[in-house]
C-alpha atoms as a PDB file:
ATOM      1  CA  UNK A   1       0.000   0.000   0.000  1.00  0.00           C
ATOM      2  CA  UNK A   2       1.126   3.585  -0.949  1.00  0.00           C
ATOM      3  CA  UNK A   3       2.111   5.658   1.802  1.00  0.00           C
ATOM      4  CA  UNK A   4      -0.254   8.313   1.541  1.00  0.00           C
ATOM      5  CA  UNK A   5      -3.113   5.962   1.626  1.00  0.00           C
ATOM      6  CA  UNK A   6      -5.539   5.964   4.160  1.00  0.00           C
ATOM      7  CA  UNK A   7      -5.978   2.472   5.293  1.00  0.00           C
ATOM      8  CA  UNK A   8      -9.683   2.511   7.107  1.00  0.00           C
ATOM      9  CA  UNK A   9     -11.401  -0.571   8.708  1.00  0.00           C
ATOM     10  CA  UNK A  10     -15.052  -0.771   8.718  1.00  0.00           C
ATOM     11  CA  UNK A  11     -16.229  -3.319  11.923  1.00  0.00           C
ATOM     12  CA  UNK A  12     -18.835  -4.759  11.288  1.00  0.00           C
ATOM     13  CA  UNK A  13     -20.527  -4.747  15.005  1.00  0.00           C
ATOM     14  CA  UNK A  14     -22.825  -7.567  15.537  1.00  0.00           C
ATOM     15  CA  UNK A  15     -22.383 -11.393  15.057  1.00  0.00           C
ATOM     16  CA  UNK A  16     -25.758 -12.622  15.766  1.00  0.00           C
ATOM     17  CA  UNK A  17     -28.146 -14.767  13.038  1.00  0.00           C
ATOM     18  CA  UNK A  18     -29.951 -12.654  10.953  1.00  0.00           C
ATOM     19  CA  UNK A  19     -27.913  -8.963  12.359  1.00  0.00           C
ATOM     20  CA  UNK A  20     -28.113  -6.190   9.872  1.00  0.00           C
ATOM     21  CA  UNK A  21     -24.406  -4.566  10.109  1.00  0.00           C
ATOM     22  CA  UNK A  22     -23.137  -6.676   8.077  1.00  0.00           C
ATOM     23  CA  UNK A  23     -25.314  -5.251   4.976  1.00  0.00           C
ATOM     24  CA  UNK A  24     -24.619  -1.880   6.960  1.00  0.00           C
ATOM     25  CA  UNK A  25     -20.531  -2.371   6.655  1.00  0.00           C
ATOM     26  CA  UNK A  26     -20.367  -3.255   3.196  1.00  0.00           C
ATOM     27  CA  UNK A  27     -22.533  -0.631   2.519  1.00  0.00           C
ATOM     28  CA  UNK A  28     -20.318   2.250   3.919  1.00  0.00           C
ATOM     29  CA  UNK A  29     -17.076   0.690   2.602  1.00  0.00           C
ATOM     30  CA  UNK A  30     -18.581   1.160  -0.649  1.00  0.00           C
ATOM     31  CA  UNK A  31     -19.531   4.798   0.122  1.00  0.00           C
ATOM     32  CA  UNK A  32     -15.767   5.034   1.360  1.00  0.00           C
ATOM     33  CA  UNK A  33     -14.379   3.742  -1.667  1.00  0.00           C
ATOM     34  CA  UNK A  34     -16.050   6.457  -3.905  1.00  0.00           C
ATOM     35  CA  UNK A  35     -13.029   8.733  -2.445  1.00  0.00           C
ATOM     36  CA  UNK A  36      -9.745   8.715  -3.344  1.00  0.00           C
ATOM     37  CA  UNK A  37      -6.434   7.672  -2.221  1.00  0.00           C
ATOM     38  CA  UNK A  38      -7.988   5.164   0.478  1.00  0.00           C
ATOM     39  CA  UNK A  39      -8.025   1.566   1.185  1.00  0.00           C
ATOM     40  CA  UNK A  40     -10.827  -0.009   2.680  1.00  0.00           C
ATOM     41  CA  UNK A  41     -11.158  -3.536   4.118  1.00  0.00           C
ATOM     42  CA  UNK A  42     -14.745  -4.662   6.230  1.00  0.00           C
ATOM     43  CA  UNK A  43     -13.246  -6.554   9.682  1.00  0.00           C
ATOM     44  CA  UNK A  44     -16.621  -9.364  10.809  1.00  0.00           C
ATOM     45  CA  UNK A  45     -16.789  -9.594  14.175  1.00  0.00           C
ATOM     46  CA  UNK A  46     -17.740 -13.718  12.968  1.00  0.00           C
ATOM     47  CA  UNK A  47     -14.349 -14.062  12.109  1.00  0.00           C
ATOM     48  CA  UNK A  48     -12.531 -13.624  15.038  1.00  0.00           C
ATOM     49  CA  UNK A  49     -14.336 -15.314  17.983  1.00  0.00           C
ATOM     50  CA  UNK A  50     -12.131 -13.704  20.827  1.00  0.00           C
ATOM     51  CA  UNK A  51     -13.158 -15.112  24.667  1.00  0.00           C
ATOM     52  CA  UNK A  52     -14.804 -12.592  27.242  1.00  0.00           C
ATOM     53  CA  UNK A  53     -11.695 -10.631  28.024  1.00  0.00           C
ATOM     54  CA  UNK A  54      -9.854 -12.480  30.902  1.00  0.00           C
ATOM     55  CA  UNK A  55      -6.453 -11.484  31.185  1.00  0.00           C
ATOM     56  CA  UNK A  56      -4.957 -10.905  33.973  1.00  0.00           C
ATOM     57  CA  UNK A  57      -2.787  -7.799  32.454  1.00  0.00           C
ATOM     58  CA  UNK A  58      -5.023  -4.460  30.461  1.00  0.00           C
ATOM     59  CA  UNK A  59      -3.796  -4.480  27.542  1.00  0.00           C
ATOM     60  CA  UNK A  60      -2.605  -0.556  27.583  1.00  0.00           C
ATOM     61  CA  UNK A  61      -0.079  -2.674  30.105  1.00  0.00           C
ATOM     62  CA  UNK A  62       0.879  -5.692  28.646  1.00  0.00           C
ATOM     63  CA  UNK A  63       4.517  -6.653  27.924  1.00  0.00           C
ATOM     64  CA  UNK A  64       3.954  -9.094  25.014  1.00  0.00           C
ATOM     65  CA  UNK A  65       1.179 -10.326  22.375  1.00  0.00           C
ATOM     66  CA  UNK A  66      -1.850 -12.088  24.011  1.00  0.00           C
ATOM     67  CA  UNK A  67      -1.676 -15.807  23.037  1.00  0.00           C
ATOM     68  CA  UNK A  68      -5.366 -16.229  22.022  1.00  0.00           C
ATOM     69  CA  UNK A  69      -5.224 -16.341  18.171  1.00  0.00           C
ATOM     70  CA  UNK A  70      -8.032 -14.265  17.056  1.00  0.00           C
ATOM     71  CA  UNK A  71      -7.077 -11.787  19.402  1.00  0.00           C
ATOM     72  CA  UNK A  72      -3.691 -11.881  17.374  1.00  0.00           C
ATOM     73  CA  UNK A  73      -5.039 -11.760  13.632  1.00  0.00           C
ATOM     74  CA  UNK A  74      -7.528  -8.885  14.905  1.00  0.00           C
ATOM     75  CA  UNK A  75      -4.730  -6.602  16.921  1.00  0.00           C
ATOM     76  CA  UNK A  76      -2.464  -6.718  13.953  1.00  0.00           C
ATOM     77  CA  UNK A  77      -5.473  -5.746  11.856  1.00  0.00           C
ATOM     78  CA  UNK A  78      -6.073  -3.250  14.134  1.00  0.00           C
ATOM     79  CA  UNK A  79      -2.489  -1.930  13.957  1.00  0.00           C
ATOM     80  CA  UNK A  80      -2.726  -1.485  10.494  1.00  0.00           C
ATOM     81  CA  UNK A  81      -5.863   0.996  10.255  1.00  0.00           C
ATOM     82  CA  UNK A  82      -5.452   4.592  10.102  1.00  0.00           C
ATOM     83  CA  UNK A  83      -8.649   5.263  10.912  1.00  0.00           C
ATOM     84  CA  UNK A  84     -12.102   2.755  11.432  1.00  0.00           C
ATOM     85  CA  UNK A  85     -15.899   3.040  11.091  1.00  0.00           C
ATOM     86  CA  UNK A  86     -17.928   0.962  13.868  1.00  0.00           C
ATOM     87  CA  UNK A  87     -21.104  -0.139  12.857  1.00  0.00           C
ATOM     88  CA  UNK A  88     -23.230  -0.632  15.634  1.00  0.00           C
ATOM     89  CA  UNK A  89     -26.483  -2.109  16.761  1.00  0.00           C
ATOM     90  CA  UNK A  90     -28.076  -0.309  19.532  1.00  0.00           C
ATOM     91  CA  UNK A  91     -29.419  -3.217  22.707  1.00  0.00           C
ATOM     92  CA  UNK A  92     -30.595  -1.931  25.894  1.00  0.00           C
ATOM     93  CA  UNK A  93     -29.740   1.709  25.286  1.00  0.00           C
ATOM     94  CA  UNK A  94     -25.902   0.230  24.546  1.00  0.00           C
ATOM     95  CA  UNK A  95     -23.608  -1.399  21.892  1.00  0.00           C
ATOM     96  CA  UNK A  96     -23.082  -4.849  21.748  1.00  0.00           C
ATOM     97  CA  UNK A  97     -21.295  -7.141  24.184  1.00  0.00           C
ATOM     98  CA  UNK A  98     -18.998  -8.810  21.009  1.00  0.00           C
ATOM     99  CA  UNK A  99     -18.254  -5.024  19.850  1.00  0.00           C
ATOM    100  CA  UNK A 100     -17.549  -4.110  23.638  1.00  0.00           C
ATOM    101  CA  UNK A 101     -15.363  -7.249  23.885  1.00  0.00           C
ATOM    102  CA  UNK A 102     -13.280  -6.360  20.594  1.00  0.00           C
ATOM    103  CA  UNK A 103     -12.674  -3.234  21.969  1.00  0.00           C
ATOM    104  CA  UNK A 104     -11.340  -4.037  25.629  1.00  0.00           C
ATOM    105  CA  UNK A 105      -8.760  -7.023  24.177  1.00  0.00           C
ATOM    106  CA  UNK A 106      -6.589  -4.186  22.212  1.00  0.00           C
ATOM    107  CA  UNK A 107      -5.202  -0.901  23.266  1.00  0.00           C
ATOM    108  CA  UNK A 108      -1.891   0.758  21.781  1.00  0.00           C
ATOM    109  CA  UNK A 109      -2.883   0.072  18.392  1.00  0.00           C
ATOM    110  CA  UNK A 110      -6.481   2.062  19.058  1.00  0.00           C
ATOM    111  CA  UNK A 111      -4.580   5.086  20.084  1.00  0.00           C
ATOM    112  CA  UNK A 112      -4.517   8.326  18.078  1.00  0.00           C
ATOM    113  CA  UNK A 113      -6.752   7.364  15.389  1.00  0.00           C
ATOM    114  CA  UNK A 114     -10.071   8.937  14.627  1.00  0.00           C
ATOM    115  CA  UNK A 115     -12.946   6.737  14.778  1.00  0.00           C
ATOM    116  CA  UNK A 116     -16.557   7.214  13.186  1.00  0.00           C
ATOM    117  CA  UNK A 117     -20.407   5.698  13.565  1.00  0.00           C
ATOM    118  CA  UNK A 118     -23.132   4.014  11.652  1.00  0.00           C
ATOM    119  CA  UNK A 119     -25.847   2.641  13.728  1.00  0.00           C
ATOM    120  CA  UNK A 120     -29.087   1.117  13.903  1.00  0.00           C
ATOM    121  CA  UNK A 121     -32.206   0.593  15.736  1.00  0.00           C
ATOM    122  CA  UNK A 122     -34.491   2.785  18.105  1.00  0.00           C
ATOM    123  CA  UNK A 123     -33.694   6.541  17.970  1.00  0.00           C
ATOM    124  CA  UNK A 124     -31.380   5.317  15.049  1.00  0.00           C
ATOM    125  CA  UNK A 125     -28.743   3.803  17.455  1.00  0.00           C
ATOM    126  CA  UNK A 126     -27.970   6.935  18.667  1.00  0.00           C
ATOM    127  CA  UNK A 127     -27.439   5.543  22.526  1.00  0.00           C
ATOM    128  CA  UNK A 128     -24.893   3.060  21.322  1.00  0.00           C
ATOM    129  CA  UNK A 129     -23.148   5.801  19.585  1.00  0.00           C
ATOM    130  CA  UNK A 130     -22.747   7.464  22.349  1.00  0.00           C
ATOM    131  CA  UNK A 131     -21.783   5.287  24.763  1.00  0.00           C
ATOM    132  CA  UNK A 132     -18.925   4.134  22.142  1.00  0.00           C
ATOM    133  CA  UNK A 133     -17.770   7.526  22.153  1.00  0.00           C
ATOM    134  CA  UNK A 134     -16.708   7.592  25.394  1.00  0.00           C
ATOM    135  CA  UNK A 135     -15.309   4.151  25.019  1.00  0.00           C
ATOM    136  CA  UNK A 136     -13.321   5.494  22.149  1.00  0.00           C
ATOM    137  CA  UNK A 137     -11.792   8.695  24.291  1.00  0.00           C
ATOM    138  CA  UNK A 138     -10.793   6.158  26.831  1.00  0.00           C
ATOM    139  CA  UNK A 139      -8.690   4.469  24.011  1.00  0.00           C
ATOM    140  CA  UNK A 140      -6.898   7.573  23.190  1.00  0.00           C
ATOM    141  CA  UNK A 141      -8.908   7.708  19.641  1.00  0.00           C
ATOM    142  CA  UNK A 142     -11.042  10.673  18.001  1.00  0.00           C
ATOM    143  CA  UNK A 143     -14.748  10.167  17.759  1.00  0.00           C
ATOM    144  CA  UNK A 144     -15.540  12.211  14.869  1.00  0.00           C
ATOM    145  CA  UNK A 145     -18.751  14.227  15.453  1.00  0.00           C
ATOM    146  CA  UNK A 146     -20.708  13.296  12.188  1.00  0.00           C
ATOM    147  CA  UNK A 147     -22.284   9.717  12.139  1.00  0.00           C
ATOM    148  CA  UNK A 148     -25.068   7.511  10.301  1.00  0.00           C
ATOM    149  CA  UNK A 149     -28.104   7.308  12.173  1.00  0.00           C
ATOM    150  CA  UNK A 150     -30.328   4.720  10.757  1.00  0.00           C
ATOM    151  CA  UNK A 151     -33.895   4.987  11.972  1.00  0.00           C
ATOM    152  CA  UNK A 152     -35.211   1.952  13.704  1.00  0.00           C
ATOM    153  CA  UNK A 153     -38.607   2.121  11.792  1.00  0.00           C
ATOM    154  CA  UNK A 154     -36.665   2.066   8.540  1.00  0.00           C
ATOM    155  CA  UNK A 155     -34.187  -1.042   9.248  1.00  0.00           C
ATOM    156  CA  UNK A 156     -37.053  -3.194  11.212  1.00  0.00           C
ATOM    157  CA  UNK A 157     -38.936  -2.219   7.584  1.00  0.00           C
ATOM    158  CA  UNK A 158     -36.023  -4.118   6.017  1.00  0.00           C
ATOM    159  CA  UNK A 159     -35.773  -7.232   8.552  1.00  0.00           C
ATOM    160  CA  UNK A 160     -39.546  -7.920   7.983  1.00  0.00           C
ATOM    161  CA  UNK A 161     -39.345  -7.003   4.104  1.00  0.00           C
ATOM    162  CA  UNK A 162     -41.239  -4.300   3.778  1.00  0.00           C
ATOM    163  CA  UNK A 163     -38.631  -1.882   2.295  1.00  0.00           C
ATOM    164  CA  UNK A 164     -36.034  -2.573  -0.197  1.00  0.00           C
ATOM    165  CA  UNK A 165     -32.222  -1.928   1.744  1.00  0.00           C
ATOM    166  CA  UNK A 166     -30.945   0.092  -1.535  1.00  0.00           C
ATOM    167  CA  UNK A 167     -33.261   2.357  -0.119  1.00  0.00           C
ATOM    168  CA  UNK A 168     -32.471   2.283   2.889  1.00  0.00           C
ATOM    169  CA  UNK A 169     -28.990   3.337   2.309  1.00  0.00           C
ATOM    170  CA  UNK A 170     -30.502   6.010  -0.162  1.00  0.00           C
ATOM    171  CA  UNK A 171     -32.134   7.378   2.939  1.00  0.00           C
ATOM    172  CA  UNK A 172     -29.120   7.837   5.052  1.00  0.00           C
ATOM    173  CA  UNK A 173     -26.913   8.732   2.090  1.00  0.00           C
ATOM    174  CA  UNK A 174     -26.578  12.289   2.944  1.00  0.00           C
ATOM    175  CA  UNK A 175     -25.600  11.674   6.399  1.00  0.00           C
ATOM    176  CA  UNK A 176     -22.724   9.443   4.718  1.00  0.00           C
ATOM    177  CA  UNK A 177     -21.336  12.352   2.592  1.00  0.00           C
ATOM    178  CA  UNK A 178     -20.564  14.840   5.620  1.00  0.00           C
ATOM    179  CA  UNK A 179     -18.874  11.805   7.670  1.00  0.00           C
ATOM    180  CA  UNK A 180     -16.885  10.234   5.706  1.00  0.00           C
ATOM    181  CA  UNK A 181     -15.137  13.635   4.229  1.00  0.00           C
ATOM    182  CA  UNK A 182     -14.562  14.490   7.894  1.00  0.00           C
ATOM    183  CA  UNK A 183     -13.322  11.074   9.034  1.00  0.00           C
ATOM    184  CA  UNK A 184     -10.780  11.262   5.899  1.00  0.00           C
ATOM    185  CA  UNK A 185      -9.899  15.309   7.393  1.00  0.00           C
ATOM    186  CA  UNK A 186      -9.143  13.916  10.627  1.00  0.00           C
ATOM    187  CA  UNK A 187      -7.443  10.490   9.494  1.00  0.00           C
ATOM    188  CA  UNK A 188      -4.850  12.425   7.708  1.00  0.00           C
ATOM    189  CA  UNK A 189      -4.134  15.410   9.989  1.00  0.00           C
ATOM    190  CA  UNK A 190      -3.819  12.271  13.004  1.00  0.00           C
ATOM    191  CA  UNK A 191      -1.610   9.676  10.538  1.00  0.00           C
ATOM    192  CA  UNK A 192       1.007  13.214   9.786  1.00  0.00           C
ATOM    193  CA  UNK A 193       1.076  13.394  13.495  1.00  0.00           C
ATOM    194  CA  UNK A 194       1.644   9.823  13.995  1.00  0.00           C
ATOM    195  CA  UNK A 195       4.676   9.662  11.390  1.00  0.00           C
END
């Protein structure tokens, strides 16, 4: 990969059967890929079935690599973002416990890179936004103020198939195009800093 691209990682947020951020990630890698001079790669939550965090040592203190290997393959992946997009369900007024999980196994590589939101479900997953926010502060990252707020009476319209997801998306687009040019501002001004 050049050098001055922007590597971002879109998480796709839930692992359940029949979960809707995975049509939500691909979806807003796509959008992200309209712009130039970035790379974008979708990281499922299915594919790296980490325990419930049980170390004995936080990772912002650990002295060597945990063991665990999907821990491994998803800290290195991790390491090499610039910059990530969580997509997020919204359960009790929170995120999910996977997402939360993903989160608390890594630390250093989190740090100094801005982070934005697409979420779903009532008030358009705004809750879980916001308690990710402050999630993402504790890692040392920058929650970008923009997001993707998808209505919950739009995406249960989907699960039940009532409304087409193309438009969906079409629905949420503009809320897209003021994100992702600001995640891209801030990914760049934090990766100069970085180097």
């Amino acid at each position: 990969m050049n050098k001055t691209t922007l590597d971002i990682k879109v998480i796709a947020g839930s692992t359940r059967e029949g979960r809707f951020s995975d049509k939500a990630a691909l979806w807003i890698v796509e959008e992200i890929k309209k712009q130039e001079g970035v790379a974008v790669e979708m990281l499922d939550l299915r594919d790296y079935e980490m325990p419930f965090f049980n170390e004995p040592m936080s990772p912002g203190f650990k002295q060597e690599p945990y063991k665990n290997e999907a821990v491994t393959r998803f800290t290195k992946k991790i390491a090499e973002g610039d910059a990530f997009v969580i997509v997020t369900p919204e359960y009790n007024h929170g995120t999910s416990g996977v997402l939360k999980n993903a989160l608390d196994w890594v630390y250093p590589e989190w740090n100094n890179k801005p982070v934005a939101f697409v979420s779903y479900g009532g008030v358009g997953g705004a809750r879980a936004t916001e308690q990710l926010r402050l999630n993402a502060i504790e890692l040392q990252m920058a929650p970008i103020r923009n997001s993707v707020h998808i209505p919950g009476e739009q995406y249960f319209q989907v699960l039940f198939g009532k409304m087409d997801v193309k438009e969906l998306f079409a629905s949420v687009s503009k809320q897209a195009e003021t994100m992702i040019p600001q995640l891209l501002w801030w990914t760049r001004a934090l990766k100069n800093a970085r180097g």
